[in-house]
N, C-alpha and C. Protein backbone atom coordinates (compact mmCIF):
# COMPACT_ATOMS: atom_id res chain seq x y z
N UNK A 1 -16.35 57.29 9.04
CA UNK A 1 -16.26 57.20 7.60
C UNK A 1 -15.20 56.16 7.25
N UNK A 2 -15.42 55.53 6.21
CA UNK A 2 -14.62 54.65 5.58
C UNK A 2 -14.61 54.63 4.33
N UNK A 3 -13.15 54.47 3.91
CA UNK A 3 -13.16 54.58 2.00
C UNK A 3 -12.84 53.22 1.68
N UNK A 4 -13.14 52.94 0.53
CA UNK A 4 -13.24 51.63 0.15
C UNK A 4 -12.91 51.87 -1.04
N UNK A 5 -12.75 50.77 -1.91
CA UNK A 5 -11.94 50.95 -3.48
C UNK A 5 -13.18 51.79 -4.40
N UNK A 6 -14.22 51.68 -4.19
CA UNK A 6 -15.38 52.04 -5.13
C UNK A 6 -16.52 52.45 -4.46
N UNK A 7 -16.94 52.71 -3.01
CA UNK A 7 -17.37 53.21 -2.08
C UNK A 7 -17.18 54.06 -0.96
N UNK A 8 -17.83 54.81 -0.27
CA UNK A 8 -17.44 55.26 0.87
C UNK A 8 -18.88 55.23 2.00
N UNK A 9 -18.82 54.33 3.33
CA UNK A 9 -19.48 54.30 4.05
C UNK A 9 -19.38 55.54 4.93
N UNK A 10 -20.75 55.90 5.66
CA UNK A 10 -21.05 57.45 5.85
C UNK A 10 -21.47 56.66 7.27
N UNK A 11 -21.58 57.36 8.25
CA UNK A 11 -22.58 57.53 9.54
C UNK A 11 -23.35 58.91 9.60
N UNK A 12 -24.09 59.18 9.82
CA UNK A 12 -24.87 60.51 9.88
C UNK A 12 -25.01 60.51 11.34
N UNK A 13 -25.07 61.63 12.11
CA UNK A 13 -25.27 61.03 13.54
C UNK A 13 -26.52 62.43 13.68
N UNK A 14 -27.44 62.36 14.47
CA UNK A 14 -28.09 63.39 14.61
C UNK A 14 -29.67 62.90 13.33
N UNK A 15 -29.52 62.36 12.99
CA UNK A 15 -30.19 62.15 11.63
C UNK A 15 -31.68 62.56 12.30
N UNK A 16 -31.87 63.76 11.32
CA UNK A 16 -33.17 64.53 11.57
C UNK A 16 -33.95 65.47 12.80
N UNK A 17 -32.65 65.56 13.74
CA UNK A 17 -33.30 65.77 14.85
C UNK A 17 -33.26 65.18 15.87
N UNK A 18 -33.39 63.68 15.29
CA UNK A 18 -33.46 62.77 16.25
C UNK A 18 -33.09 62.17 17.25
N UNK A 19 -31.80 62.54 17.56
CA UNK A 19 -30.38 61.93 18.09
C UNK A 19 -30.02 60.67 17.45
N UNK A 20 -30.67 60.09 16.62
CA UNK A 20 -29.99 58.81 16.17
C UNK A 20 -28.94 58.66 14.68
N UNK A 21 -28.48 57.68 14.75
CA UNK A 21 -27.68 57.63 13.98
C UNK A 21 -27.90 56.15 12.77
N UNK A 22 -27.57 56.69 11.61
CA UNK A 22 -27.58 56.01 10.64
C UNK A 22 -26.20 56.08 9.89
N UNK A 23 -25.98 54.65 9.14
CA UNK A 23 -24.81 54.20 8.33
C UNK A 23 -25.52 53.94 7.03
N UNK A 24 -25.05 54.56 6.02
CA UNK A 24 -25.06 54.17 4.06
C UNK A 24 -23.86 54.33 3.75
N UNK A 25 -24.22 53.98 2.57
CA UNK A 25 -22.46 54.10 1.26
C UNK A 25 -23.23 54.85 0.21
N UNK A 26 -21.86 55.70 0.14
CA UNK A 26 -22.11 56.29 -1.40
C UNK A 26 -20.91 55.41 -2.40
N UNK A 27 -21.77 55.41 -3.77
CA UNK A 27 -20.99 54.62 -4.35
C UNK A 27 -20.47 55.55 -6.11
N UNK A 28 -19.31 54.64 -6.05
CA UNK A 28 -18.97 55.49 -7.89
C UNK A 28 -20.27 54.78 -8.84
N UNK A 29 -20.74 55.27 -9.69
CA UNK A 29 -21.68 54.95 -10.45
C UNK A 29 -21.90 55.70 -11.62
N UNK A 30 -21.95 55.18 -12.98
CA UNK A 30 -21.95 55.90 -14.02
C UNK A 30 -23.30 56.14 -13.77
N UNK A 31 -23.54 57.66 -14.83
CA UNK A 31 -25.07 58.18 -14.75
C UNK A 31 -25.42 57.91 -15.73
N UNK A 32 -26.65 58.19 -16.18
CA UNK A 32 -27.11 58.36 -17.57
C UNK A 32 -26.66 58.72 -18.54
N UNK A 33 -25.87 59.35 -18.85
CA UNK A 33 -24.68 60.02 -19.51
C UNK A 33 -23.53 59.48 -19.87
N UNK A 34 -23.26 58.45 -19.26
CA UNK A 34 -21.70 57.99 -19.22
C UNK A 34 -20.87 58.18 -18.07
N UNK A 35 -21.16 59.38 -17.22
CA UNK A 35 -20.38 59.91 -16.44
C UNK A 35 -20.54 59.45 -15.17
N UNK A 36 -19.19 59.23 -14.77
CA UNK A 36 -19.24 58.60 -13.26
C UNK A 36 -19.68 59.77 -12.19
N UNK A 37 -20.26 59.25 -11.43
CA UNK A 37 -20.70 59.82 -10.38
C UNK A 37 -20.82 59.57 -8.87
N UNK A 38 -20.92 60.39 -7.66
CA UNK A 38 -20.99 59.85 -6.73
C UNK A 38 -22.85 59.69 -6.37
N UNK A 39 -23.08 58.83 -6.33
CA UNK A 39 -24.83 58.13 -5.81
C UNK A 39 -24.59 57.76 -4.42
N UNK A 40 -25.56 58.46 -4.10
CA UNK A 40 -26.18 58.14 -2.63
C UNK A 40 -27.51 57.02 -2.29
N UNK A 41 -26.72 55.80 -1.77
CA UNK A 41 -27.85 54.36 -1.66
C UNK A 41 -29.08 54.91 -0.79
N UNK A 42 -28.76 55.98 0.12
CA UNK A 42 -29.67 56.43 1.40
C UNK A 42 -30.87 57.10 0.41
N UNK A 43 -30.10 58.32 -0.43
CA UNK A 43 -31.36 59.02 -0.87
C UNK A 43 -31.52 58.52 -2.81
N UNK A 44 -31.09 57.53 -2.72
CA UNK A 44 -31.06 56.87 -4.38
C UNK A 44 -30.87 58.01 -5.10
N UNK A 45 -29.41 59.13 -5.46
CA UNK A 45 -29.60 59.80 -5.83
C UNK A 45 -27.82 60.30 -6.34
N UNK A 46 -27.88 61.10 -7.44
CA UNK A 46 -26.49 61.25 -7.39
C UNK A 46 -26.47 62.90 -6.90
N UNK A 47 -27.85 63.74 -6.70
CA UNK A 47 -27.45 64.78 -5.84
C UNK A 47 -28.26 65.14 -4.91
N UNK A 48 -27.84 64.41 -4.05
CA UNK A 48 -28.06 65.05 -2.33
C UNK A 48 -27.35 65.46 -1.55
N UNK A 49 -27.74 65.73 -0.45
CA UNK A 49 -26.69 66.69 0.53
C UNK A 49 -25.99 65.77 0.91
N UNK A 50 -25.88 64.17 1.13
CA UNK A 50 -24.52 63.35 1.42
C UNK A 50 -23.64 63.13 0.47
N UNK A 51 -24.09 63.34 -1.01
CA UNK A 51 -23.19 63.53 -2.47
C UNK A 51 -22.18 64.69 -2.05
N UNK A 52 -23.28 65.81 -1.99
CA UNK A 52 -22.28 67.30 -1.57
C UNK A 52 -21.45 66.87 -0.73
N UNK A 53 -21.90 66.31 1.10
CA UNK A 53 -21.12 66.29 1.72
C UNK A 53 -19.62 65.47 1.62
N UNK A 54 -19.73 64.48 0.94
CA UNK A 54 -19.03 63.62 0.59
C UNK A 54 -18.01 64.03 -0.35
N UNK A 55 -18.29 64.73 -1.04
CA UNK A 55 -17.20 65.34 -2.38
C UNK A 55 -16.23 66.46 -1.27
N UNK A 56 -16.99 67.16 -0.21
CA UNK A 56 -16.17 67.84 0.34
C UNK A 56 -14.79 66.91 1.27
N UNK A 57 -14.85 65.57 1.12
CA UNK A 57 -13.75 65.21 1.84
C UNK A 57 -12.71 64.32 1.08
N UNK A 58 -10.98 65.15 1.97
CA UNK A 58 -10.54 64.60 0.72
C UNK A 58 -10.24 63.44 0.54
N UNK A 59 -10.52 61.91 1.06
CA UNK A 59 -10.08 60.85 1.13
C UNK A 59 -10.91 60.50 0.08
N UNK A 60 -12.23 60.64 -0.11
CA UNK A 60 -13.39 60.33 -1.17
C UNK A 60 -13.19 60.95 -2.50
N UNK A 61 -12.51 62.43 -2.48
CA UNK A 61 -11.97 63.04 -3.82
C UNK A 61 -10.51 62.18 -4.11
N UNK A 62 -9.72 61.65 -3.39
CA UNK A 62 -8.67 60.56 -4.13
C UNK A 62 -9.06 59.07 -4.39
N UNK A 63 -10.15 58.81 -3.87
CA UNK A 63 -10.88 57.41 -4.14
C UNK A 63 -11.74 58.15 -5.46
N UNK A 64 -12.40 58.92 -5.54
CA UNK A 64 -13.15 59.39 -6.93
C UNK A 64 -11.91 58.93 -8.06
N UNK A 65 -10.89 60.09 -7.83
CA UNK A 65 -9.86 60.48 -8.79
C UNK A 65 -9.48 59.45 -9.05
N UNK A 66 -9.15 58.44 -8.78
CA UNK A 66 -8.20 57.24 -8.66
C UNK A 66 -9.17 56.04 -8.96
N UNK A 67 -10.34 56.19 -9.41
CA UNK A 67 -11.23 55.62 -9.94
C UNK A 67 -11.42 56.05 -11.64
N UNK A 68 -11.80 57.43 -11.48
CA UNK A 68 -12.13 58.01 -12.73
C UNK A 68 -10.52 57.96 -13.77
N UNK A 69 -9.67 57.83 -12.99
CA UNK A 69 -8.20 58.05 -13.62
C UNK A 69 -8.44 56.36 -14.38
N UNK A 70 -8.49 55.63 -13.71
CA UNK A 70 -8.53 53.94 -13.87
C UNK A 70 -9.67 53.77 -15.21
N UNK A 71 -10.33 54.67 -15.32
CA UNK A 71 -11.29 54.35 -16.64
C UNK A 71 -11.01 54.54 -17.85
């Protein structure tokens, strides 16, 4: 994993079963609403299970915060 000012790159390892492994970014992104959000480029989505997984860590909740604080 890597945090970035307005992103966070993911590896998934295991992806599906498969033994293989894949790399995306989730990114800050306002929604429809106004409201920033975390979107997932993998599943074009602001809620999937790499959104969930991702909010659970805390380097990505002080890159959120420290984004949403900046607005």
């Amino acid at each position: 994993m890597n945090v970035y000012e307005d992103h966070v790159t993911i590896m998934e390892t295991n992806h599906e079963g498969t033994g293989r492994e894949r790399i995306f970014n989730i990114y800050i992104r306002e929604n429809g609403q106004g409201h920033l959000r975390l979107w997932c480029e993998e599943d074009e989505s602001f809620d999937c299970y790499h959104v969930g997984y991702a909010l659970t860590l805390a380097p990505v909740q002080d890159m959120f915060a420290r984004v949403r604080g900046g607005k």
